[in-house]
Protein backbone atom coordinates (compact mmCIF):
# COMPACT_ATOMS: atom_id res chain seq x y z
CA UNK A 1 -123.99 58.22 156.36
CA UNK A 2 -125.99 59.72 153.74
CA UNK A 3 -125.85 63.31 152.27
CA UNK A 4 -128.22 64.68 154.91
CA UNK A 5 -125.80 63.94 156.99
CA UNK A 6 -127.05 66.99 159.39
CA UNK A 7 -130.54 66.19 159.35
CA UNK A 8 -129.28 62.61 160.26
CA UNK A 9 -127.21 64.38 162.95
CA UNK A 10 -130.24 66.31 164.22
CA UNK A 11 -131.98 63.11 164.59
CA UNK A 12 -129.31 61.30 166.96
CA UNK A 13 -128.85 64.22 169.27
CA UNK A 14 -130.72 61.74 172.27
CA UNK A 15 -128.79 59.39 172.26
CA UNK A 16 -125.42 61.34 172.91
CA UNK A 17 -124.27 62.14 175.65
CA UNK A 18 -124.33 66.00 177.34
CA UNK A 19 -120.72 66.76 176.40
CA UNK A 20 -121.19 64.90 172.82
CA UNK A 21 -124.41 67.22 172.53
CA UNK A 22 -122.59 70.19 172.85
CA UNK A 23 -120.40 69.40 169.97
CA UNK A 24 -123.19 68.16 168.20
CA UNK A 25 -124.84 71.57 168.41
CA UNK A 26 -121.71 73.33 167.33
CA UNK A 27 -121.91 71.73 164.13
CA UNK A 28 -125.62 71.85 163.62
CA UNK A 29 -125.50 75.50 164.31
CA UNK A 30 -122.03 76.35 162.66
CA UNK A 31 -121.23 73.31 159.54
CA UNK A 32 -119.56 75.91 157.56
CA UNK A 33 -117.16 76.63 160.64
CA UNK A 34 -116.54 73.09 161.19
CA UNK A 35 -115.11 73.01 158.00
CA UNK A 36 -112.14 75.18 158.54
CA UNK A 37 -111.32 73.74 162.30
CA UNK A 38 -108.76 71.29 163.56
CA UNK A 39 -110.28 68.47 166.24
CA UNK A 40 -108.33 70.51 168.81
CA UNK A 41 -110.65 74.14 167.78
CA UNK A 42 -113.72 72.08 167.60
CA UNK A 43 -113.13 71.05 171.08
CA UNK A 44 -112.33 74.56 172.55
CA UNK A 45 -115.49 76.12 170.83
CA UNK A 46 -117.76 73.07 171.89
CA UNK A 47 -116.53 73.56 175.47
CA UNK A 48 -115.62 70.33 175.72
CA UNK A 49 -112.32 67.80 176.08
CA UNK A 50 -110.34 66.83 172.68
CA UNK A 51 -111.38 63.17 173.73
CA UNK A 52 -114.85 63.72 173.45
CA UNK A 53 -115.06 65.38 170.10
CA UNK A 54 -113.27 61.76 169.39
CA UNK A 55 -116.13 59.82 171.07
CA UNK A 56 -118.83 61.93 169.43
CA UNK A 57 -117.13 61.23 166.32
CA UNK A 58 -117.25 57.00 167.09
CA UNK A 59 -120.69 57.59 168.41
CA UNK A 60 -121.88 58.32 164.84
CA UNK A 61 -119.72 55.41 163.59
CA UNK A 62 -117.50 57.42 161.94
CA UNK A 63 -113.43 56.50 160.99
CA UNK A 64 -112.05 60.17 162.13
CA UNK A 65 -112.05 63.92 162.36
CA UNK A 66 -111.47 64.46 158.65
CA UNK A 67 -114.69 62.10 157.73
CA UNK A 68 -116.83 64.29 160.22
CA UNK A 69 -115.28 67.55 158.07
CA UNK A 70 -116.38 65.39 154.82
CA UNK A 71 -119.91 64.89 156.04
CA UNK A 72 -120.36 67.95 156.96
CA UNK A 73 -119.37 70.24 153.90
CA UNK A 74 -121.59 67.55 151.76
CA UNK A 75 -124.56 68.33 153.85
CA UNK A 76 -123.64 72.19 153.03
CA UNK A 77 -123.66 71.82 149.19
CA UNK A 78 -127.72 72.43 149.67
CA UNK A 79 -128.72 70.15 147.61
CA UNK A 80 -125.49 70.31 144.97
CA UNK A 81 -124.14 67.10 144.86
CA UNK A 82 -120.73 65.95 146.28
CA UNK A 83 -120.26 63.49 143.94
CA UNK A 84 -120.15 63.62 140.38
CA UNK A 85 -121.93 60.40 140.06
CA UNK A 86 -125.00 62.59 141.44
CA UNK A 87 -125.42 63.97 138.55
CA UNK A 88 -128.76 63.28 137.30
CA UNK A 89 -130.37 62.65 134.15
CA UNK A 90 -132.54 65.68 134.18
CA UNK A 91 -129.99 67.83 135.02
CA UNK A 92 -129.48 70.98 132.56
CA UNK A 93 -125.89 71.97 131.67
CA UNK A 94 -125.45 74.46 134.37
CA UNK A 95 -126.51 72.35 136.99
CA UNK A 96 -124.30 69.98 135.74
CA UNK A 97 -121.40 72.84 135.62
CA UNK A 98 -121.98 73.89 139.07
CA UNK A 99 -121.75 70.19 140.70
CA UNK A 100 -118.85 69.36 139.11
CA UNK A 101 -117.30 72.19 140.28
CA UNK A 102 -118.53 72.57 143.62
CA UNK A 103 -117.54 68.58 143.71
CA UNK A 104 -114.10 69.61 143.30
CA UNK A 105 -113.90 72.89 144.77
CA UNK A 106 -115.03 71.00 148.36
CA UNK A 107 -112.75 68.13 147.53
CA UNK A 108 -109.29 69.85 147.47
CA UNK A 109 -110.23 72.29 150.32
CA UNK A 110 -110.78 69.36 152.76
CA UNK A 111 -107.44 67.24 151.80
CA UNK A 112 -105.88 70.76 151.91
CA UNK A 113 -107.15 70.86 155.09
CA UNK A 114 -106.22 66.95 156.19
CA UNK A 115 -102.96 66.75 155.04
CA UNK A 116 -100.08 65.32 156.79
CA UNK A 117 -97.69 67.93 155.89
CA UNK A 118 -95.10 66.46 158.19
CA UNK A 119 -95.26 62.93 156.10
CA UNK A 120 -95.34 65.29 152.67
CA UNK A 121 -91.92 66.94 154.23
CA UNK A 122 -90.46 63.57 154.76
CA UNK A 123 -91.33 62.39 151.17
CA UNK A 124 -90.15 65.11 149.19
CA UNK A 125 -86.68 64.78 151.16
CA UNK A 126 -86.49 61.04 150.15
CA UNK A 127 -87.85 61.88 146.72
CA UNK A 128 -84.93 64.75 146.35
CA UNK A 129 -81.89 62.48 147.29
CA UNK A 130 -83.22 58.89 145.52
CA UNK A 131 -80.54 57.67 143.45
CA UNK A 132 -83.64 56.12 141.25
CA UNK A 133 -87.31 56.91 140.86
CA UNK A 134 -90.21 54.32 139.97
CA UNK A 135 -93.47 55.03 140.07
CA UNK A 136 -96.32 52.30 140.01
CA UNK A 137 -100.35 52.74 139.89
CA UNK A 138 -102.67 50.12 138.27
CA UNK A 139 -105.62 50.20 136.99
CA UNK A 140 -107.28 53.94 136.73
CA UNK A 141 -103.97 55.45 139.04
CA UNK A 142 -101.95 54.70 136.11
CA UNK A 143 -102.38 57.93 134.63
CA UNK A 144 -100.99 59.72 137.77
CA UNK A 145 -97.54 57.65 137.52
CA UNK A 146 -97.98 58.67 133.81
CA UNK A 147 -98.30 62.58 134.75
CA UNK A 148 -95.46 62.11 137.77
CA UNK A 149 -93.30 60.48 135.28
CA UNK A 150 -94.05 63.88 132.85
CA UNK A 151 -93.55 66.24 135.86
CA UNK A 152 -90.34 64.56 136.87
CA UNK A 153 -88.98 64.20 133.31
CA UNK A 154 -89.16 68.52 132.97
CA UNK A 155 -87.24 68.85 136.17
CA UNK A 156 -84.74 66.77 134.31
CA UNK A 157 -85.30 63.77 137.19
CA UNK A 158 -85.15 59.94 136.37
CA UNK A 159 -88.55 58.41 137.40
CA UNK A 160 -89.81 55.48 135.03
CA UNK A 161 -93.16 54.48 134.82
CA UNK A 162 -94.34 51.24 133.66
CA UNK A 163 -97.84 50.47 132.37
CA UNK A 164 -97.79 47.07 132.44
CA UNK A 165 -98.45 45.17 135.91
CA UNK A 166 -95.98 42.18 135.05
CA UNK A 167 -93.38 44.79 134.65
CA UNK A 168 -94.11 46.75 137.34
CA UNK A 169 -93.43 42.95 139.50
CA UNK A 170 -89.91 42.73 137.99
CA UNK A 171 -89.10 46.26 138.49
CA UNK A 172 -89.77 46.41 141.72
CA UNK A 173 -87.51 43.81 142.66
CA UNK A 174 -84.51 45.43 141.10
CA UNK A 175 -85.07 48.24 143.26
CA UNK A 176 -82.54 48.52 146.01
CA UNK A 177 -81.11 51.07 148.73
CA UNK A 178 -81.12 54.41 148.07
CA UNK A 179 -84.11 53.76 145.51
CA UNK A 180 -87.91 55.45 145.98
CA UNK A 181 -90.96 53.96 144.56
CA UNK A 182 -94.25 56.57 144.52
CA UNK A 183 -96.97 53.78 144.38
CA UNK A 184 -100.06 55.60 143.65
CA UNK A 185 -103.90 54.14 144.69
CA UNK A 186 -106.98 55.69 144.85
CA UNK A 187 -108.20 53.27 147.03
CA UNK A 188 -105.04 51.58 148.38
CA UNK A 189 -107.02 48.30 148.60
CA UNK A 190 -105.48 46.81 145.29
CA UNK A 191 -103.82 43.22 145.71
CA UNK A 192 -101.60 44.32 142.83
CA UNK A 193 -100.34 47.63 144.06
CA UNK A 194 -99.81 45.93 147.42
CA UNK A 195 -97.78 43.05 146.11
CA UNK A 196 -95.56 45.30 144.56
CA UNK A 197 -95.17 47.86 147.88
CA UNK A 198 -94.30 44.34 149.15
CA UNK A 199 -91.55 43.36 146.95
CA UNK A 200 -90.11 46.60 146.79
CA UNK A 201 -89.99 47.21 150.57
CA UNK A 202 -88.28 43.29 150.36
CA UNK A 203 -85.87 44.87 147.94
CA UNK A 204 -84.74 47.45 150.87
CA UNK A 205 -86.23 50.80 148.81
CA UNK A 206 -88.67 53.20 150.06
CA UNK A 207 -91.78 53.19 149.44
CA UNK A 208 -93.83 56.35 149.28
CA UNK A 209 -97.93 55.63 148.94
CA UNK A 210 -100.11 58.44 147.88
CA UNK A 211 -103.20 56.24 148.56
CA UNK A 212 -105.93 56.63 151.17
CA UNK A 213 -104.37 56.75 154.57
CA UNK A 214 -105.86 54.09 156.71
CA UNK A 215 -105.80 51.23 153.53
CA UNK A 216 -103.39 48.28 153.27
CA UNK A 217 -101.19 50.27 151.02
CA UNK A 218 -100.66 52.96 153.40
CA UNK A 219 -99.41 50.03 155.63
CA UNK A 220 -96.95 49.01 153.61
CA UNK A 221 -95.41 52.02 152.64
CA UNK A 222 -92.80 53.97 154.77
CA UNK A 223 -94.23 57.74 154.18
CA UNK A 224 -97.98 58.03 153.21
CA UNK A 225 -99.16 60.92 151.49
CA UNK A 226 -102.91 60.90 152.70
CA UNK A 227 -105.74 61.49 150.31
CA UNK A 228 -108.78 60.67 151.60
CA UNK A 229 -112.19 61.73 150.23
CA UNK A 230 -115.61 59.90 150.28
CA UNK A 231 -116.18 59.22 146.51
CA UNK A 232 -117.73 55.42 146.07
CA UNK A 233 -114.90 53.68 144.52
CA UNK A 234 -116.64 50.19 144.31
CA UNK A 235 -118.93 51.80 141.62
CA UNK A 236 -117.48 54.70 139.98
CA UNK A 237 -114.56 56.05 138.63
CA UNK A 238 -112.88 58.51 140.84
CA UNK A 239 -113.36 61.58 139.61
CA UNK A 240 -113.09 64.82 142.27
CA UNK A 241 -110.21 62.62 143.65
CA UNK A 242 -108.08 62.34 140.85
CA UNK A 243 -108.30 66.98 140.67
CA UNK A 244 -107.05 66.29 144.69
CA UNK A 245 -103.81 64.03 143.26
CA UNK A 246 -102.96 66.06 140.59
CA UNK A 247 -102.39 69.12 143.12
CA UNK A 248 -101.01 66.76 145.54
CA UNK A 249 -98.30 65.86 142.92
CA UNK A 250 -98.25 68.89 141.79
CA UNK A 251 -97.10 70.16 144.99
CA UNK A 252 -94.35 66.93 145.59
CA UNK A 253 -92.98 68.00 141.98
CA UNK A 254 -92.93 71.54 142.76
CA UNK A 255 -90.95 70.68 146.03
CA UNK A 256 -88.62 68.01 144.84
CA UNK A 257 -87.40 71.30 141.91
CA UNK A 258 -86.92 73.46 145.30
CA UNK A 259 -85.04 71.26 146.45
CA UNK A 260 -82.53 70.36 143.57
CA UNK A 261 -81.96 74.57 143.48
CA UNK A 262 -80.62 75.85 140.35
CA UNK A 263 -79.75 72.63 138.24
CA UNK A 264 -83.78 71.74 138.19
CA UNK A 265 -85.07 75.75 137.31
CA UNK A 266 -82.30 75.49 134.42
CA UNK A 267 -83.74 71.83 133.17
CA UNK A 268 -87.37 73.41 133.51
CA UNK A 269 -86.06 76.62 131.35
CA UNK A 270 -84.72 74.54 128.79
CA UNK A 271 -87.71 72.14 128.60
CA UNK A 272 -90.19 75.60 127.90
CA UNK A 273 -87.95 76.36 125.47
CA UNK A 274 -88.59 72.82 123.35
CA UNK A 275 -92.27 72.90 124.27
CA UNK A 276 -92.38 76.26 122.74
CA UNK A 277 -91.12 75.31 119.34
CA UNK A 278 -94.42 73.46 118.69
CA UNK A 279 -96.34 76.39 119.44
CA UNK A 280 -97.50 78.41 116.36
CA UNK A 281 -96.29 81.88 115.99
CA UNK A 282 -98.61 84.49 117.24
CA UNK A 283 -98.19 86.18 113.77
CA UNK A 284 -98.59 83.14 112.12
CA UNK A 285 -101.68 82.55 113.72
CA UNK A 286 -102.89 86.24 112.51
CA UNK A 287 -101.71 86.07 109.17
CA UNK A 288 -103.62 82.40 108.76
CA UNK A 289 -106.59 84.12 109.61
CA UNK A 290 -106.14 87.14 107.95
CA UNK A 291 -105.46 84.58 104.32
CA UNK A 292 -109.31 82.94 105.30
CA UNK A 293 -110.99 86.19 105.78
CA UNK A 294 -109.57 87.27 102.90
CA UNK A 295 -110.94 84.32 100.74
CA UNK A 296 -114.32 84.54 101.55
């Protein structure tokens, strides 16, 4: 499917059947609707069974619901790119500005909207009571077991993070009972990552994969926190995904705190307090620039 995914939609509408029509024609007429609806609304508005919004969704060779949502909301950026890698040469700043931001705007609305807030539940509760954190990404999900690791750390919460892969192998099979490894993937489809969801799961720890929810990681892991967007990770970098883990983990740090009570808002008082010694002094700052305006 291509960004005109509606027009492409439009196209198909003969070769579906009556009841797949109707849906069809819901979304043509109402995309930004669509958006906002479970399968089970987009079936009651259709006029139709919950089964065959499913087989109108296979019918355009599609994995799911949330990929139909995805498709749809691109085809409503009018001509504003989805991805960032859309971006083209000729593009002034602001147009620039305003794909980038619409990019990321649409991301975190639709896994807001996809999220398996059950499985989230379920994680945060093993994350609360672990007698031991680790936290493994390779490659370009390094950097969000780097900023877990950070997030953790202020709530005054063990979780190590280790950068190299050969280390991440050895740690995970020290892990045992009562341990939780976060293993983070943008595309869950890394042999590394997977080896090591596979040793630690050997090692009898948890494994919690914030991945994409359908890849081999997700398969190996015992709670899957599902992000799934439709950025081309063979060729770029993820970008919009990596604004929809932050808030993800943002959201698992925030809860773990809740859940530790009192002893993790003290550790996250004291830890503002340090940060805040590096700050400069509002007066300082004044009288600095008071001293250069007073030079020239």
């Amino acid at each position: 499917m291509t960004q005109r995914f509606i027009e492409s939609l439009a196209s198909r509408m003969s070769t579906l059947s009556p009841s797949e029509q109707a849906v069809a024609q819901f979304v043509l007429l109402q995309p930004d609707r669509v958006l906002r609806m479970t399968l089970a609304a987009l079936a009651a508005e259709s006029g139709v069974s919950e089964p065959t919004v499913i087989r109108f969704v296979r019918s355009l060779g599609l994995s799911g619901f949330p990929e139909l949502k995805l498709l749809t909301g691109q085809s409503l950026a009018s001509g504003t790119a989805y991805l960032h890698s859309a971006v083209a040469r000729e593009d002034k700043l602001d147009t620039v500005v305003d794909k980038v931001f619409d990019s990321s705007v649409y991301v975190l609305n639709t896994v807001r909207e996809s999220l398996d807030r059950a499985a989230l539940a379920r994680s945060v509760e093993l994350l609360a009571k672990a007698q031991r954190i680790d936290l493994f990404g390779c490659g370009s999900a390094g950097t969000l077991a780097l900023d877990a690791q950070i997030k953790f750390m202020r709530l005054g919460i063990p979780a190590i993070n280790y950068a190299d892969t050969h280390v991440q192998r050895v740690a995970a099979s020290t892990l045992g009972k009562g341990d939780v490894a976060l293993c983070f993937s943008y595309t869950g489809a890394l042999q590394d990552i997977c080896k090591i969801a596979s040793t630690i799961r050997a090692a009898g720890a948890k494994v919690i994969a914030m991945t994409r929810a359908n890849s081999p990681l997700a398969g190996l892991a015992d709670e899957v926190v599902g992000v799934d967007t439709l950025e081309d990770h063979g060729i770029y970098l993820p970008q919009s995904s990596r604004v929809a883990y932050d808030v993800v983990l943002d959201i698992i740090s925030t809860s773990v705190a809740m859940k530790k009570g009192r002893t993790a808002v003290e550790q996250i008082k004291r830890t503002k307090e340090i940060s805040a010694e590096f700050l400069i002094p509002p007066d300082a700052k004044r009288r600095r620039k008071a001293g250069t305006a007073s030079a020239r």
